[in-house]
Protein backbone atom coordinates (compact mmCIF):
# COMPACT_ATOMS: atom_id res chain seq x y z
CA UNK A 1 0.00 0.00 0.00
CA UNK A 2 1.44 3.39 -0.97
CA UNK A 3 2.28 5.82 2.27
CA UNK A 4 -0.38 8.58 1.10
CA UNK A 5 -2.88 6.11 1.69
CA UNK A 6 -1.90 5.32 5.32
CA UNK A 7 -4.31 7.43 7.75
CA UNK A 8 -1.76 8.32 10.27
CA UNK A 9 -4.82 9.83 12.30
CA UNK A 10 -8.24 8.69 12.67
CA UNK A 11 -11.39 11.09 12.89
CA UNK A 12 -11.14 9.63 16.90
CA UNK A 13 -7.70 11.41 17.30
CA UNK A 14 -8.90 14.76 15.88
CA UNK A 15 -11.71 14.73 17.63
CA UNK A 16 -9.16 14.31 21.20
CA UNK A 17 -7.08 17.27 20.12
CA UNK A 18 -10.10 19.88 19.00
CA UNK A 19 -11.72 18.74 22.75
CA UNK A 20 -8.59 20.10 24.19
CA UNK A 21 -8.53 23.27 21.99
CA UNK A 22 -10.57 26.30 23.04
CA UNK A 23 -11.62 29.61 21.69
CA UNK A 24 -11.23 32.57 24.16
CA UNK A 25 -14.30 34.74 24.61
CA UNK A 26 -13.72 38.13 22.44
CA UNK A 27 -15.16 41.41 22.65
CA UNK A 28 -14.27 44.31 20.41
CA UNK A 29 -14.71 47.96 21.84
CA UNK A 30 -14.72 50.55 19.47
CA UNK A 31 -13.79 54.37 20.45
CA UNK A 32 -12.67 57.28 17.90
CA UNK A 33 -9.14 56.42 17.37
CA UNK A 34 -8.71 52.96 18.57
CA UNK A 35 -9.75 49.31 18.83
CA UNK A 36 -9.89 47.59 21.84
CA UNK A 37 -10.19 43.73 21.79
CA UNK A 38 -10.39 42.32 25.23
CA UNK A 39 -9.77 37.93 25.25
CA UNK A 40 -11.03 35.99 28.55
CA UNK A 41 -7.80 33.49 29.01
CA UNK A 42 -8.27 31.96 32.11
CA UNK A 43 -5.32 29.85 33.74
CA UNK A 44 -3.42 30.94 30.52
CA UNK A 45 0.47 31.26 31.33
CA UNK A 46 1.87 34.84 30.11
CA UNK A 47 4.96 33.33 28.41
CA UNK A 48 2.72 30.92 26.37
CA UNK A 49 0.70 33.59 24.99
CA UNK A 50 1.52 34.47 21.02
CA UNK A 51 -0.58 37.28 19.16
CA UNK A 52 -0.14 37.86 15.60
CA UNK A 53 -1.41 40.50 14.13
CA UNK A 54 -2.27 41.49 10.67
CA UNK A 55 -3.94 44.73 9.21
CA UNK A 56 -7.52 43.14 9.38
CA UNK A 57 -7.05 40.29 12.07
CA UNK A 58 -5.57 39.07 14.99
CA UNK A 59 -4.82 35.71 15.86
CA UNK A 60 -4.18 34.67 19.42
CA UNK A 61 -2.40 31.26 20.84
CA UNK A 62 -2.18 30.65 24.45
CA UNK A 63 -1.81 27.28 26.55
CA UNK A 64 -3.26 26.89 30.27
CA UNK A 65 -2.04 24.22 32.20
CA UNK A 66 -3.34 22.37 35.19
CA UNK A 67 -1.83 20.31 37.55
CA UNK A 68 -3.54 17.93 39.98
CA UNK A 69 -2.17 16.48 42.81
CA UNK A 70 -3.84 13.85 45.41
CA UNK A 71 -2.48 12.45 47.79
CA UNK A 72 -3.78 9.23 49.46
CA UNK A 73 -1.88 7.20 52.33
CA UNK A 74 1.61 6.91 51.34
CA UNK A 75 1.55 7.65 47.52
CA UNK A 76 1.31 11.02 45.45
CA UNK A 77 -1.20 11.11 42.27
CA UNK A 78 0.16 13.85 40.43
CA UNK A 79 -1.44 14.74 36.94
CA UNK A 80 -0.85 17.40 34.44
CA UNK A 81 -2.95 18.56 31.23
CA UNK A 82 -2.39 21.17 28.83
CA UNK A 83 -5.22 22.68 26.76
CA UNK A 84 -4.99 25.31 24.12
CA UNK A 85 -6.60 28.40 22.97
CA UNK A 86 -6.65 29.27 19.74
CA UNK A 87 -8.86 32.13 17.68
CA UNK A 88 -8.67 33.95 14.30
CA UNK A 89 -10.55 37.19 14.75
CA UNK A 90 -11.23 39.26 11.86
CA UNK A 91 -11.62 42.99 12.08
CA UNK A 92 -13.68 45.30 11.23
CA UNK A 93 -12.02 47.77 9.46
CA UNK A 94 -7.89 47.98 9.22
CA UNK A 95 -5.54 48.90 11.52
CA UNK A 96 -1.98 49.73 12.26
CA UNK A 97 0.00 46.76 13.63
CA UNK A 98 2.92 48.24 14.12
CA UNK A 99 1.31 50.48 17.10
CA UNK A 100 -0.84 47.99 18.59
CA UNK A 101 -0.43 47.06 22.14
CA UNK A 102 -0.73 44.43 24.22
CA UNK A 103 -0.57 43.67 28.04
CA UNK A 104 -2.66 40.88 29.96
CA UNK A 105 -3.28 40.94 33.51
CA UNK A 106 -5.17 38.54 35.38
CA UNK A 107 -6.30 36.23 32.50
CA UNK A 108 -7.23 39.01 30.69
CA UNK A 109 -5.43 40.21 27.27
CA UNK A 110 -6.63 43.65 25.89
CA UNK A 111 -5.06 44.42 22.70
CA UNK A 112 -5.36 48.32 22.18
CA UNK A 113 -5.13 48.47 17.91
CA UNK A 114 -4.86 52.49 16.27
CA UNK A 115 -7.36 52.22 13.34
CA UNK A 116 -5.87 53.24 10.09
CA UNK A 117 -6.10 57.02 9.02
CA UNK A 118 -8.10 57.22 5.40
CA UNK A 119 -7.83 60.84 5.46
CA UNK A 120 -9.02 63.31 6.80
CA UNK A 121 -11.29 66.87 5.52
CA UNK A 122 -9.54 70.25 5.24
CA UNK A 123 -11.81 72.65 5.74
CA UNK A 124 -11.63 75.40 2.98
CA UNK A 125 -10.63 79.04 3.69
């Protein structure tokens, strides 16, 4: 049998790894100047947070990871599991990525995105 016919994973394995992949809640503020996109991470760690941003969407990464530890008589249980986040937002209208900031604070990420300039009217003297 050729190798491209091999199904090195079954619809049962997929299935496994899009349980253990989450989308964050979003919300998108908008004020004169600015986007603000808020993203509910909870148990998220800060250093396995990636944001990539383009000039109409954002796409965030993070991992949480819980550990579990019981301990009965004279043994330790200890277990570990990693889940993922993962969402593609688009935008609304464009922005500037190169001025965007980010910060995240308490399983919170707010991405603060200027909205791209299209001019602007001169008024005539």
């Amino acid at each position: 049998m050729p190798v491209w016919n091999i199904d090195f994973y079954d619809e049962k394995t997929l299935r496994e790894f899009k349980k253990r992949m989450l989308e964050p809640l979003i919300s998108i503020e908008d004020s004169a100047d600015f986007l603000i996109l808020t993203a509910d991470l909870p148990k998220a760690r800060k250093e396995s947070i990636e944001v990539n941003i383009a000039a109409n969407s954002i796409e965030i990464k993070a991992e949480m990871r819980e550990e579990h530890k019981v301990k009965l008589w004279n043994s330790l249980r200890r277990e570990i599991s990693f889940t993922h986040y993962h969402k593609v937002i688009p935008l609304p209208l464009e922005i500037v990525p190169d001025k965007a900031k980010v910060r995240f604070i308490n399983g919170i990420l707010e991405i603060k995105l200027p909205k791209k300039s299209h001019g602007r009217k001169i008024k005539l003297e």
